[in-house]
C-alpha atoms as a PDB file:
ATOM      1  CA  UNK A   1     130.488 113.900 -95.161  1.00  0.00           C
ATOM      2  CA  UNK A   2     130.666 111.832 -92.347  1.00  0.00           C
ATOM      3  CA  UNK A   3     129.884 108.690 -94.794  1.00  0.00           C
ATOM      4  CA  UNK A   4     132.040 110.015 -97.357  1.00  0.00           C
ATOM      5  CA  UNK A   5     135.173 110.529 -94.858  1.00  0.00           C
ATOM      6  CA  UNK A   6     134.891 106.627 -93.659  1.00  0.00           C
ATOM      7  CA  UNK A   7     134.744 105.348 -96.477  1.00  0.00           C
ATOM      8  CA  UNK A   8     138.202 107.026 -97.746  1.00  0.00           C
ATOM      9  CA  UNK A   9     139.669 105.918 -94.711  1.00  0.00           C
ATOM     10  CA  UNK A  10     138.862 102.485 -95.436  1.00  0.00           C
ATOM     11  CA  UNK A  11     140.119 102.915 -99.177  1.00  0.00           C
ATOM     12  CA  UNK A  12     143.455 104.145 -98.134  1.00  0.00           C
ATOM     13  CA  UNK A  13     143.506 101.493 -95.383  1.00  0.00           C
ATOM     14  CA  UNK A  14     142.805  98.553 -97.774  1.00  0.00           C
ATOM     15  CA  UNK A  15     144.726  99.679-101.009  1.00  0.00           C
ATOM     16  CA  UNK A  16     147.517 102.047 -99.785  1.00  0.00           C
ATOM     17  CA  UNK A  17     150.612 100.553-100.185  1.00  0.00           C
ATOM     18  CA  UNK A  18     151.755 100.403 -96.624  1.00  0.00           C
ATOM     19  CA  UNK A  19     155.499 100.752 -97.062  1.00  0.00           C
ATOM     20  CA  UNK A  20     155.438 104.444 -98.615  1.00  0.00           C
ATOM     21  CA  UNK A  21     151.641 106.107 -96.750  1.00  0.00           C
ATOM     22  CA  UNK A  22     153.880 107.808 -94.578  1.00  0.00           C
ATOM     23  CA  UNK A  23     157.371 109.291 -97.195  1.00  0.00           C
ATOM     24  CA  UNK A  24     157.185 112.775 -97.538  1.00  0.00           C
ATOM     25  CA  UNK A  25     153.687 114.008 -99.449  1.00  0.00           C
ATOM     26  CA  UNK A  26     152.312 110.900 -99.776  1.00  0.00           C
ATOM     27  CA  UNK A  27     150.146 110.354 -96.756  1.00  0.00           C
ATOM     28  CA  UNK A  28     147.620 112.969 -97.933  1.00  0.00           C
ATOM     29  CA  UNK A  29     145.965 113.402-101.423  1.00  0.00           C
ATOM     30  CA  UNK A  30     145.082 116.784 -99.551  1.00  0.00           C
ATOM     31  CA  UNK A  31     148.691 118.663 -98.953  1.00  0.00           C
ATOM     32  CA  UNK A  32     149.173 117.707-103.141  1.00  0.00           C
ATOM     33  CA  UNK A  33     145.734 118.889-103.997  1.00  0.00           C
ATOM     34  CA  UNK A  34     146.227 122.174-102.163  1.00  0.00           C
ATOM     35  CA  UNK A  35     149.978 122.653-103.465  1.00  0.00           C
ATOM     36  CA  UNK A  36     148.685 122.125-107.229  1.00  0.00           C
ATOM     37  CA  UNK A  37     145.380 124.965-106.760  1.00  0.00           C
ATOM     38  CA  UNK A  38     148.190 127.145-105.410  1.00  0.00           C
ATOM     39  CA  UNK A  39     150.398 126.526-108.585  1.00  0.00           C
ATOM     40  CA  UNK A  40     146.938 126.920-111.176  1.00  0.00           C
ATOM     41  CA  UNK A  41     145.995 129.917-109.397  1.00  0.00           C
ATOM     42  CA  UNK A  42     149.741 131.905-109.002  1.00  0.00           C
ATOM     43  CA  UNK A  43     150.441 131.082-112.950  1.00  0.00           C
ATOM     44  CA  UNK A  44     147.014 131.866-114.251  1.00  0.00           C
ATOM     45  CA  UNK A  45     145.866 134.619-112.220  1.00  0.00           C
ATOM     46  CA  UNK A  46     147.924 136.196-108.918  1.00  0.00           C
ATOM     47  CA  UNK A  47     151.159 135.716-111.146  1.00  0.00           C
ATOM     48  CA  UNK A  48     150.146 138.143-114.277  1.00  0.00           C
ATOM     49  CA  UNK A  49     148.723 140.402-111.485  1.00  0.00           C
ATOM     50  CA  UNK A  50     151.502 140.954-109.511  1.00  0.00           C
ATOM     51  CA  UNK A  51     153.736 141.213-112.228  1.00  0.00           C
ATOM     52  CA  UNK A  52     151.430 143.526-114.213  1.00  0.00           C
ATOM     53  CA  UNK A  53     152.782 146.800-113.308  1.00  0.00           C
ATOM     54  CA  UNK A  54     156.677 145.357-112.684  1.00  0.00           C
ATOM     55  CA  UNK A  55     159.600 144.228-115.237  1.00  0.00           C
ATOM     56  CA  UNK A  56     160.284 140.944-115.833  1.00  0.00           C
ATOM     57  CA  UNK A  57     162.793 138.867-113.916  1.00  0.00           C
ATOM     58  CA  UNK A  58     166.436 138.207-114.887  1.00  0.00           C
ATOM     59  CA  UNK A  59     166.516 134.296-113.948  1.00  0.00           C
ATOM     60  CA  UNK A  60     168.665 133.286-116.341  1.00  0.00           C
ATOM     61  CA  UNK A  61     171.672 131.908-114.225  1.00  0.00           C
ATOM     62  CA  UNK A  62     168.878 130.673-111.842  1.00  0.00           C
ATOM     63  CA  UNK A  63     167.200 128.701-114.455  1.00  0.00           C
ATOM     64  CA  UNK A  64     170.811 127.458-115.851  1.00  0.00           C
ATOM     65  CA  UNK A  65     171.162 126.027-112.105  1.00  0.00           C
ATOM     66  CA  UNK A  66     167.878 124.426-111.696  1.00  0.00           C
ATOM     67  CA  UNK A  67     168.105 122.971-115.555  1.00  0.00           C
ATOM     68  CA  UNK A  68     171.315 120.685-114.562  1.00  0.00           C
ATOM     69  CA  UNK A  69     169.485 119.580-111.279  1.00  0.00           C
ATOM     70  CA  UNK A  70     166.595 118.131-113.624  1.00  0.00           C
ATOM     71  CA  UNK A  71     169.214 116.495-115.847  1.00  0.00           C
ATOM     72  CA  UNK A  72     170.963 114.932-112.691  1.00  0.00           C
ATOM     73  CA  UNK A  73     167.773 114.164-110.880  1.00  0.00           C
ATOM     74  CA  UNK A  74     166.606 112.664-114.164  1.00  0.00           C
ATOM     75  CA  UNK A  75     169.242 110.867-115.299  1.00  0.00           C
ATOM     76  CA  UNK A  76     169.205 109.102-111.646  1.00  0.00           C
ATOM     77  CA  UNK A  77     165.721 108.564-111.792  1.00  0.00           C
ATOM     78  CA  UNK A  78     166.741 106.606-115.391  1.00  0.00           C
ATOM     79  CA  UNK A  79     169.588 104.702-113.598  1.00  0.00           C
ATOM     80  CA  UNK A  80     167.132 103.515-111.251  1.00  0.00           C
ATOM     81  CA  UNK A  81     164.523 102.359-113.289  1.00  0.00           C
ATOM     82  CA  UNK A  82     167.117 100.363-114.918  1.00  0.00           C
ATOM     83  CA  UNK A  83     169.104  98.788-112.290  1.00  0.00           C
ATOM     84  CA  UNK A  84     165.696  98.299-110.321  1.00  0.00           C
ATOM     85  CA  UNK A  85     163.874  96.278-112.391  1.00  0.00           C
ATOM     86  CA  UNK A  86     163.198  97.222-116.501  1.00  0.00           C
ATOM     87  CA  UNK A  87     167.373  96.233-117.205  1.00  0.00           C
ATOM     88  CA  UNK A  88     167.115  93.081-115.517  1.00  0.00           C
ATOM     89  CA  UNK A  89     164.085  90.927-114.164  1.00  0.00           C
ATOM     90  CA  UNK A  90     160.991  93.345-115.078  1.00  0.00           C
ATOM     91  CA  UNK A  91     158.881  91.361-118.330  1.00  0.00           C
ATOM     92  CA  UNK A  92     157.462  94.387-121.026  1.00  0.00           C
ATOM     93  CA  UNK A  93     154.757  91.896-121.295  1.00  0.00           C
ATOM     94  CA  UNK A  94     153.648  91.789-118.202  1.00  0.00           C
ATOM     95  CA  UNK A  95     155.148  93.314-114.445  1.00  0.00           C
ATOM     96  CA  UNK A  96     152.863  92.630-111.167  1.00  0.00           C
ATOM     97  CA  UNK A  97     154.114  95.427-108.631  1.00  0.00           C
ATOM     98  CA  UNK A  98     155.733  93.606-106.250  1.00  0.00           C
ATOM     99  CA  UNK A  99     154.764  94.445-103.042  1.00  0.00           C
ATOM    100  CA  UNK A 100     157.032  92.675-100.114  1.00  0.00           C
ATOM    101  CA  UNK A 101     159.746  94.378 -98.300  1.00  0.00           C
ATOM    102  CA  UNK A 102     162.591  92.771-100.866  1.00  0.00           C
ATOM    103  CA  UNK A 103     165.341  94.891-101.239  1.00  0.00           C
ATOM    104  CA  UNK A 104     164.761  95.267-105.314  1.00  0.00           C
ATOM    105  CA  UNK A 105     160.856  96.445-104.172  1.00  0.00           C
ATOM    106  CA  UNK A 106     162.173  98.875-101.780  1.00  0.00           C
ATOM    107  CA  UNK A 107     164.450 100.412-104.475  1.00  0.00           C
ATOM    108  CA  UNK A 108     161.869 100.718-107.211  1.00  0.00           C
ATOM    109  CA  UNK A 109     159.444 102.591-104.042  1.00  0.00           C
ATOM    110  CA  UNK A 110     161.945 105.386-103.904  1.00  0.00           C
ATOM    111  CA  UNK A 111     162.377 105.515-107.639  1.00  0.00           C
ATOM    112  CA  UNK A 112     158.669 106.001-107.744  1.00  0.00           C
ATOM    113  CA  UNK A 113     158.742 108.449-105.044  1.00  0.00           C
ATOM    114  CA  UNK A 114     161.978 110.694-106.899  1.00  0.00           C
ATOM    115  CA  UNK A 115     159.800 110.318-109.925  1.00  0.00           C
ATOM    116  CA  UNK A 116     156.978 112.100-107.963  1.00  0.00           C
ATOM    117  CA  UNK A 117     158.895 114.950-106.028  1.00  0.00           C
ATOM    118  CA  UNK A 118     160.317 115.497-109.727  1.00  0.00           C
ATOM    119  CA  UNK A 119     157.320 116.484-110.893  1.00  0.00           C
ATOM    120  CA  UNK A 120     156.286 118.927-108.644  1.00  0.00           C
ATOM    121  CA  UNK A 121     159.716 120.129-108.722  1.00  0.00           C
ATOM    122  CA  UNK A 122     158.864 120.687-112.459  1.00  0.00           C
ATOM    123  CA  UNK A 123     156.004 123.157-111.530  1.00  0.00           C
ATOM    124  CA  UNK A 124     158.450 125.768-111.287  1.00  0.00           C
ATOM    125  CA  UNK A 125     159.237 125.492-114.958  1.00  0.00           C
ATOM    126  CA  UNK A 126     155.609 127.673-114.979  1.00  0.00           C
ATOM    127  CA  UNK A 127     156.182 129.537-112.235  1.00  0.00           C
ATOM    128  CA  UNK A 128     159.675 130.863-114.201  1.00  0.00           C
ATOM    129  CA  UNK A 129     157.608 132.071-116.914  1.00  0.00           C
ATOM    130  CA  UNK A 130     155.415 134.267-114.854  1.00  0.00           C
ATOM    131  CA  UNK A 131     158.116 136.205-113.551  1.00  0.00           C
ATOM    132  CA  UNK A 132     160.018 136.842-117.228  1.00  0.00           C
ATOM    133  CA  UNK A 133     156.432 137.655-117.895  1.00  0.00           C
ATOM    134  CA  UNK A 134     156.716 134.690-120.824  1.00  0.00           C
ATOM    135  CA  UNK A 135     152.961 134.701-120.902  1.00  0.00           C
ATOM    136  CA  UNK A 136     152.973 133.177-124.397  1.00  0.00           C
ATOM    137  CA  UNK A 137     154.209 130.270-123.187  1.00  0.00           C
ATOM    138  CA  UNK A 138     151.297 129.298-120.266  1.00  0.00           C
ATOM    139  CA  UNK A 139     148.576 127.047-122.797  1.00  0.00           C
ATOM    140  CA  UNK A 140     146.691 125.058-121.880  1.00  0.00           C
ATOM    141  CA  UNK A 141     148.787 121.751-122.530  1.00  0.00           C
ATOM    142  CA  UNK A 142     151.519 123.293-120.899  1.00  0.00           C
ATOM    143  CA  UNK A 143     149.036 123.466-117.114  1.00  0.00           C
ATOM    144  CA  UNK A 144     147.261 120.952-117.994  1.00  0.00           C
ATOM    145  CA  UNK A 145     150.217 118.464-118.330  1.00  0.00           C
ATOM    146  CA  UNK A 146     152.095 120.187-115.403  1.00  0.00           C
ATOM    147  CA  UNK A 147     149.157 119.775-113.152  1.00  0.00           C
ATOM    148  CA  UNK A 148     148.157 115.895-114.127  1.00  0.00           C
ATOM    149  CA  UNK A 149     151.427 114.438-113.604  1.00  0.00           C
ATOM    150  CA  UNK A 150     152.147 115.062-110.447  1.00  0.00           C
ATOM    151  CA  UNK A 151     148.604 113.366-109.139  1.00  0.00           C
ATOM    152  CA  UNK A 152     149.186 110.649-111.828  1.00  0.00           C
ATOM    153  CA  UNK A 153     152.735 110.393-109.738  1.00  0.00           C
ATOM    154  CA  UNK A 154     151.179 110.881-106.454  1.00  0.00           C
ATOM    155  CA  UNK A 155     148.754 107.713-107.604  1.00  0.00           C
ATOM    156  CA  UNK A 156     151.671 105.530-108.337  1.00  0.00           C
ATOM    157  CA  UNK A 157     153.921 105.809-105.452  1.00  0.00           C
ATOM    158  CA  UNK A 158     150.175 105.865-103.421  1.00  0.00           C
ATOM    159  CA  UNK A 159     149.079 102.593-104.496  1.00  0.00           C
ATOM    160  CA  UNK A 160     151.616 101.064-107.362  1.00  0.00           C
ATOM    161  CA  UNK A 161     154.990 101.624-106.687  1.00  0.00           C
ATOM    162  CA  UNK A 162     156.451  99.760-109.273  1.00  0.00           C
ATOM    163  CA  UNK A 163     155.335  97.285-111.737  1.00  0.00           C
ATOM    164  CA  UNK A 164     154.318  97.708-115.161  1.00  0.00           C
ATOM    165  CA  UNK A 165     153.225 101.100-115.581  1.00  0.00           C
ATOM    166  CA  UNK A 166     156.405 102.128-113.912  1.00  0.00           C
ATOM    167  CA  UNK A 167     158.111 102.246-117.584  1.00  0.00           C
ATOM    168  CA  UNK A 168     156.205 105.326-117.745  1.00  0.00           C
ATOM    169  CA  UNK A 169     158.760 106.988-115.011  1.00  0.00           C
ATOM    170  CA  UNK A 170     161.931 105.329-116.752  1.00  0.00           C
ATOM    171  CA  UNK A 171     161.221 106.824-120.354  1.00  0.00           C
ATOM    172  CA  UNK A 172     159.684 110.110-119.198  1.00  0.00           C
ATOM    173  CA  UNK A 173     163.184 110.791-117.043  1.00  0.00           C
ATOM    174  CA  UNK A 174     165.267 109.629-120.221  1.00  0.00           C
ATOM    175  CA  UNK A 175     163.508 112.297-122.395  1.00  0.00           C
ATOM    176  CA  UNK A 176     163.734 114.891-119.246  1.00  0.00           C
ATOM    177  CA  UNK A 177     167.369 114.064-119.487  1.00  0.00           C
ATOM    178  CA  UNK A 178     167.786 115.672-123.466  1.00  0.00           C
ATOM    179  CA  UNK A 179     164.954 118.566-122.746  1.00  0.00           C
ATOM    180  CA  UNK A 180     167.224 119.862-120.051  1.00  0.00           C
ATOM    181  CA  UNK A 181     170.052 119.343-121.477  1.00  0.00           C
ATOM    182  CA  UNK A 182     169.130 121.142-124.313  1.00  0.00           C
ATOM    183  CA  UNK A 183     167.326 124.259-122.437  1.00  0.00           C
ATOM    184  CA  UNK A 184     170.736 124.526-120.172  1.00  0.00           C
ATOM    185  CA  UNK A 185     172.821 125.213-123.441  1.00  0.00           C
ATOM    186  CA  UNK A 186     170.451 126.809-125.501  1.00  0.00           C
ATOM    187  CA  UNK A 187     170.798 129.561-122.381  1.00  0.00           C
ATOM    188  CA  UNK A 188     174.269 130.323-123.469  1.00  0.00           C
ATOM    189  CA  UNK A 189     173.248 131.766-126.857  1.00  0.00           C
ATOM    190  CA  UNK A 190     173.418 132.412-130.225  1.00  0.00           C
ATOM    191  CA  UNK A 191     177.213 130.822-130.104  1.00  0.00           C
ATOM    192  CA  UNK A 192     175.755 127.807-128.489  1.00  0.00           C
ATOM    193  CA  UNK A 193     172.135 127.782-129.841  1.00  0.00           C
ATOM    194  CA  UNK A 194     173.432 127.482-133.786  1.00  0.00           C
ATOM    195  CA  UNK A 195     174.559 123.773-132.874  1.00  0.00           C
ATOM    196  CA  UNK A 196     171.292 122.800-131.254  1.00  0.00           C
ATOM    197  CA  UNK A 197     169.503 121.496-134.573  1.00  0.00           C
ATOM    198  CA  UNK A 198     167.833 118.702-132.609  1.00  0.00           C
ATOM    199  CA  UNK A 199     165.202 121.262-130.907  1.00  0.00           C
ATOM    200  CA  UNK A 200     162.515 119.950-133.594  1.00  0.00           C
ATOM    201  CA  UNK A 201     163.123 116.485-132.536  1.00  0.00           C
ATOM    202  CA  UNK A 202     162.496 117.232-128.648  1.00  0.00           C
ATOM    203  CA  UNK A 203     159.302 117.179-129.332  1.00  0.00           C
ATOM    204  CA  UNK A 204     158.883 114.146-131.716  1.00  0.00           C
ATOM    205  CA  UNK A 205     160.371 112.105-128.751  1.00  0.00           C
ATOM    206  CA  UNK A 206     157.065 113.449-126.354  1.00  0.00           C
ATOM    207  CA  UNK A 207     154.756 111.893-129.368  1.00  0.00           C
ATOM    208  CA  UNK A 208     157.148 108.344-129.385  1.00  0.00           C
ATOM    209  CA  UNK A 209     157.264 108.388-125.630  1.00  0.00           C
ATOM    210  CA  UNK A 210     153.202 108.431-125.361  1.00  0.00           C
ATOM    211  CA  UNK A 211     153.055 105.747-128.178  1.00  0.00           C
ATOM    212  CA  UNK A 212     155.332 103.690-126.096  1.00  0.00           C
ATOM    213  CA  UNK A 213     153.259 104.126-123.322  1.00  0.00           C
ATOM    214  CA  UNK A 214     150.241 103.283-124.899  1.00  0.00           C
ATOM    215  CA  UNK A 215     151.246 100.282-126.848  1.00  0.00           C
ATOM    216  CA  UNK A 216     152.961  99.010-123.223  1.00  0.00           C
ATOM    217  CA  UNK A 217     149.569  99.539-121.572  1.00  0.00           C
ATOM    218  CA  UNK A 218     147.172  98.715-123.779  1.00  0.00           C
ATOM    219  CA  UNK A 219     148.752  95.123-125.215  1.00  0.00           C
ATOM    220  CA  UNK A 220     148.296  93.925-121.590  1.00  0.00           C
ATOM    221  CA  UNK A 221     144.495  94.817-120.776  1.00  0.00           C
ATOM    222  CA  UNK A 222     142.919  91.917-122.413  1.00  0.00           C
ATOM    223  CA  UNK A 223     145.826  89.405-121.412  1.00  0.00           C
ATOM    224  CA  UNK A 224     146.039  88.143-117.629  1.00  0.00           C
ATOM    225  CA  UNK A 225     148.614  89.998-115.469  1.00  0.00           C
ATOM    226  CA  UNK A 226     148.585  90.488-111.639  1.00  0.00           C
ATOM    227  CA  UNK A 227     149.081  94.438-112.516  1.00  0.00           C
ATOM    228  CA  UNK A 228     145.614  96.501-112.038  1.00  0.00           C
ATOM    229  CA  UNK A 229     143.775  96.717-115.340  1.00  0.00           C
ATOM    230  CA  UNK A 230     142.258 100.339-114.300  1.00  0.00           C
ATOM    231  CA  UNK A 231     145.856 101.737-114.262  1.00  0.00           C
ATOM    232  CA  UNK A 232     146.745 100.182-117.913  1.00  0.00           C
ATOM    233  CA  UNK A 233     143.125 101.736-118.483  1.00  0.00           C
ATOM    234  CA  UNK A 234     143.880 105.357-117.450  1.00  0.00           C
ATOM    235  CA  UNK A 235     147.640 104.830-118.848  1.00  0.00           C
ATOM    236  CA  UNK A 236     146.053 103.979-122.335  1.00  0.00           C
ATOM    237  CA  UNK A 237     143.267 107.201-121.862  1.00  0.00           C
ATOM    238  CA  UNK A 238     146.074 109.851-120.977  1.00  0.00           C
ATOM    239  CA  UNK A 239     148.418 108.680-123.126  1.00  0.00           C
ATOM    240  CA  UNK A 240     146.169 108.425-126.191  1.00  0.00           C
ATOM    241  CA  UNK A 241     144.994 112.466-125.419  1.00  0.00           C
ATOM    242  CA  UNK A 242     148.727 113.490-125.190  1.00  0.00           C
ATOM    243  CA  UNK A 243     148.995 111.955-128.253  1.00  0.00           C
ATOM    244  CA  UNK A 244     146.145 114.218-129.518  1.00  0.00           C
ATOM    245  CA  UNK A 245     147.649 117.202-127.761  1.00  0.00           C
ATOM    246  CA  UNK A 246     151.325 117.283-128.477  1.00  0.00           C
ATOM    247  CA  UNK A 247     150.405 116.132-132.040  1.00  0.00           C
ATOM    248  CA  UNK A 248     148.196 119.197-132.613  1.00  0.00           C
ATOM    249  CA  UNK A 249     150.771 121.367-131.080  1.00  0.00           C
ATOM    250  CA  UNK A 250     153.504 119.320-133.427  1.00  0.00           C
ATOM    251  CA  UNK A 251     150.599 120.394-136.388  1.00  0.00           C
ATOM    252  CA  UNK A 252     150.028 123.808-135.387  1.00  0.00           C
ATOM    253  CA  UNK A 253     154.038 125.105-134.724  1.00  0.00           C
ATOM    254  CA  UNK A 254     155.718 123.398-137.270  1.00  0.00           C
ATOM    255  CA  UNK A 255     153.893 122.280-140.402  1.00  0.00           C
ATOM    256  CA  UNK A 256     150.435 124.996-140.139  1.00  0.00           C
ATOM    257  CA  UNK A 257     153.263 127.381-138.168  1.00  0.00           C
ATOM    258  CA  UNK A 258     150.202 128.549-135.824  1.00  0.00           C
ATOM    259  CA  UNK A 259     151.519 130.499-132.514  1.00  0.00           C
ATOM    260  CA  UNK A 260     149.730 128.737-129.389  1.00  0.00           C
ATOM    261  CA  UNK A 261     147.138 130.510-127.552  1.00  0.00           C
ATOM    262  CA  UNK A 262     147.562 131.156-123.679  1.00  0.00           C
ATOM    263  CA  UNK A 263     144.972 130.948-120.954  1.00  0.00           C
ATOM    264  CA  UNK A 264     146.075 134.251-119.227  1.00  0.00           C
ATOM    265  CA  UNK A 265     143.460 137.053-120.232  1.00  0.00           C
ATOM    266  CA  UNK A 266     145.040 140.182-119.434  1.00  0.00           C
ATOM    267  CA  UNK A 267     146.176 143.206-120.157  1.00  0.00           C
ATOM    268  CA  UNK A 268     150.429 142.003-119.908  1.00  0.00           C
ATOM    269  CA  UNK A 269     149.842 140.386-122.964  1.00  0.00           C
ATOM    270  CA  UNK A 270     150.717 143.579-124.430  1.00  0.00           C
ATOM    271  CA  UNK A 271     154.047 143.236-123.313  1.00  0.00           C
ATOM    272  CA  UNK A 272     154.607 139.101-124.355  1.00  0.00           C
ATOM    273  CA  UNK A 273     152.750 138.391-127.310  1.00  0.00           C
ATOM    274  CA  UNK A 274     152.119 134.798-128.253  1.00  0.00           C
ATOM    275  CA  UNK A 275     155.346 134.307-130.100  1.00  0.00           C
ATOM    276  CA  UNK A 276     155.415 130.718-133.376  1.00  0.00           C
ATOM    277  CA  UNK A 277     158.014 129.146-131.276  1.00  0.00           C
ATOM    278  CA  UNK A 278     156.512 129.086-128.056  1.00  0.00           C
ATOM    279  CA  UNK A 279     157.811 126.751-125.164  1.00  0.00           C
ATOM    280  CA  UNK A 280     155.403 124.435-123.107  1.00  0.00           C
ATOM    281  CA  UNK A 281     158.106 123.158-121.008  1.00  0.00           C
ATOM    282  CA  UNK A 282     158.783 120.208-119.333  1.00  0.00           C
ATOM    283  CA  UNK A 283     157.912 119.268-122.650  1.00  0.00           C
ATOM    284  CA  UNK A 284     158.734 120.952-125.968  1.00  0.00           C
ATOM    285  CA  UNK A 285     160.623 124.101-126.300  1.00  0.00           C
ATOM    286  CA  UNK A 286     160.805 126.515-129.354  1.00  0.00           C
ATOM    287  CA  UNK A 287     162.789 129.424-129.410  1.00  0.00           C
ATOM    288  CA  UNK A 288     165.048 128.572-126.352  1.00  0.00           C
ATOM    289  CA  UNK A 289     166.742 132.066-126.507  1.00  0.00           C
ATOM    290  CA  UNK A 290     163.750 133.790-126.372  1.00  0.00           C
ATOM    291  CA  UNK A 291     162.324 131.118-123.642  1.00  0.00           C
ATOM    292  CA  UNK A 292     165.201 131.713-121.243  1.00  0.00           C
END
């Protein structure tokens, strides 16, 4: 352990990126770590327990609130990665992560670090469906996706805060932007909701925002660029199994018209059964009047 704990030490010391080790949950892979078991284990098992025997929570003005902070927060974040580097001097071909003190790096740090607290902001999208008791609506993808992006995040501003797999931020805040937009007035109902054809299409932007990313990462791993082949490699790997994901959940809900299956074995499923249009927000939301 002794062995093990040195030689992290030395990691971080060598490859952290010295300008963000000590912003707010950043210094520590440990404080994330233990704030992402606490998230697996409330949605998937304390959760469903403690709401077992209660009704479901009434969160719906709540929910409204915390839907136009993601669109603001988001549509910042997209501002940002504009202004900081992918509107003006960043090359699609190739971006080293520029890592002086400039006044353009600096920026794109703390885009990369709003990026990151966004996405553990985001857990709470699960944590909202625990207490309406929307059981239907924890899968798999939906904690799986929750819980990888924040330590994909956490990676970023850790070690590359900027450069070229920081298009990944810019385009995932852009379609953050519409998904929140959309939930916020789908929550006003059926007045609202009959105007809101472009729910289908929500989802078809998650499938061309992974392509993007994939084709972004993967033209650059056999060409020479100053930017870290491993992260184009594990950009290319997680992009090309979202693909495969969101693409069998695309399959399933609206050509085979499959409901999704949840992860949470209990008896509240009695109460919330899986329902066609299920929502795995962040990401893809079907029957918004039922979801909120």
């Amino acid at each position: 352990m002794a062995t093990l704990s040195r030689w992290y030490a030395n990691f971080m010391l060598e490859y952290q990126d010295p300008w963000t080790k000590d912003w707010f949950l950043v210094g520590s892979l440990g404080k994330l770590a233990l704030i992402l078991f606490a998230y697996v284990q409330f949605c998937t098992k304390i959760g469903p327990r403690l709401m077992k025997d209660r009704k479901p929570f009434h969160l719906t003005k709540t929910i409204q609130v915390y839907d136009v902070i993601q669109v603001f927060l988001n549509g910042y974040l997209v501002h940002e990665g504009i202004k900081c580097g992918w509107g003006t001097t960043y090359s699609y071909a190739c971006e080293p992560i520029d890592y002086s003190g400039s006044e353009a790096a600096l920026r794109m740090r703390r885009a990369v670090w709003l990026y990151y607290m966004i996405k553990v902001i985001d857990l709470l999208d699960t944590v909202f469906f625990v207490l309406r008791k929307k059981y239907n609506q924890v899968t798999f993808l939906h904690i799986y996706h929750h819980t990888l992006m924040p330590f994909c995040a956490y990676i970023g501003v850790t070690f590359s805060p900027g450069g070229h797999g920081s298009l990944l931020g810019l385009v995932n805040a852009f379609i953050h932007v519409i998904l929140y937009t959309y939930y916020f007035l789908a929550a006003f109902g059926p007045e609202i909701q009959k105007y809101l054809w472009w729910k289908k299409y929500v989802t078809k932007l998650q499938l061309v925002q992974f392509v993007i990313i994939f084709v972004h990462n993967l033209q650059v791993i056999p060409r020479d660029c100053s930017y870290p082949k491993i992260f184009n490699i594990l950009l290319v790997i997680q992009s090309g199994y979202f693909m495969y994901l969101f693409g069998s959940f695309y399959v399933r809900a609206y050509i085979e018209k499959k409901p999704q299956t949840t992860i949470i074995k209990d008896t509240t499923m009695k109460e919330a059964p899986p329902k066609l249009n299920g929502t795995m927000n962040g990401y893809m939301n079907g029957d918004a009047k039922k979801a909120l």
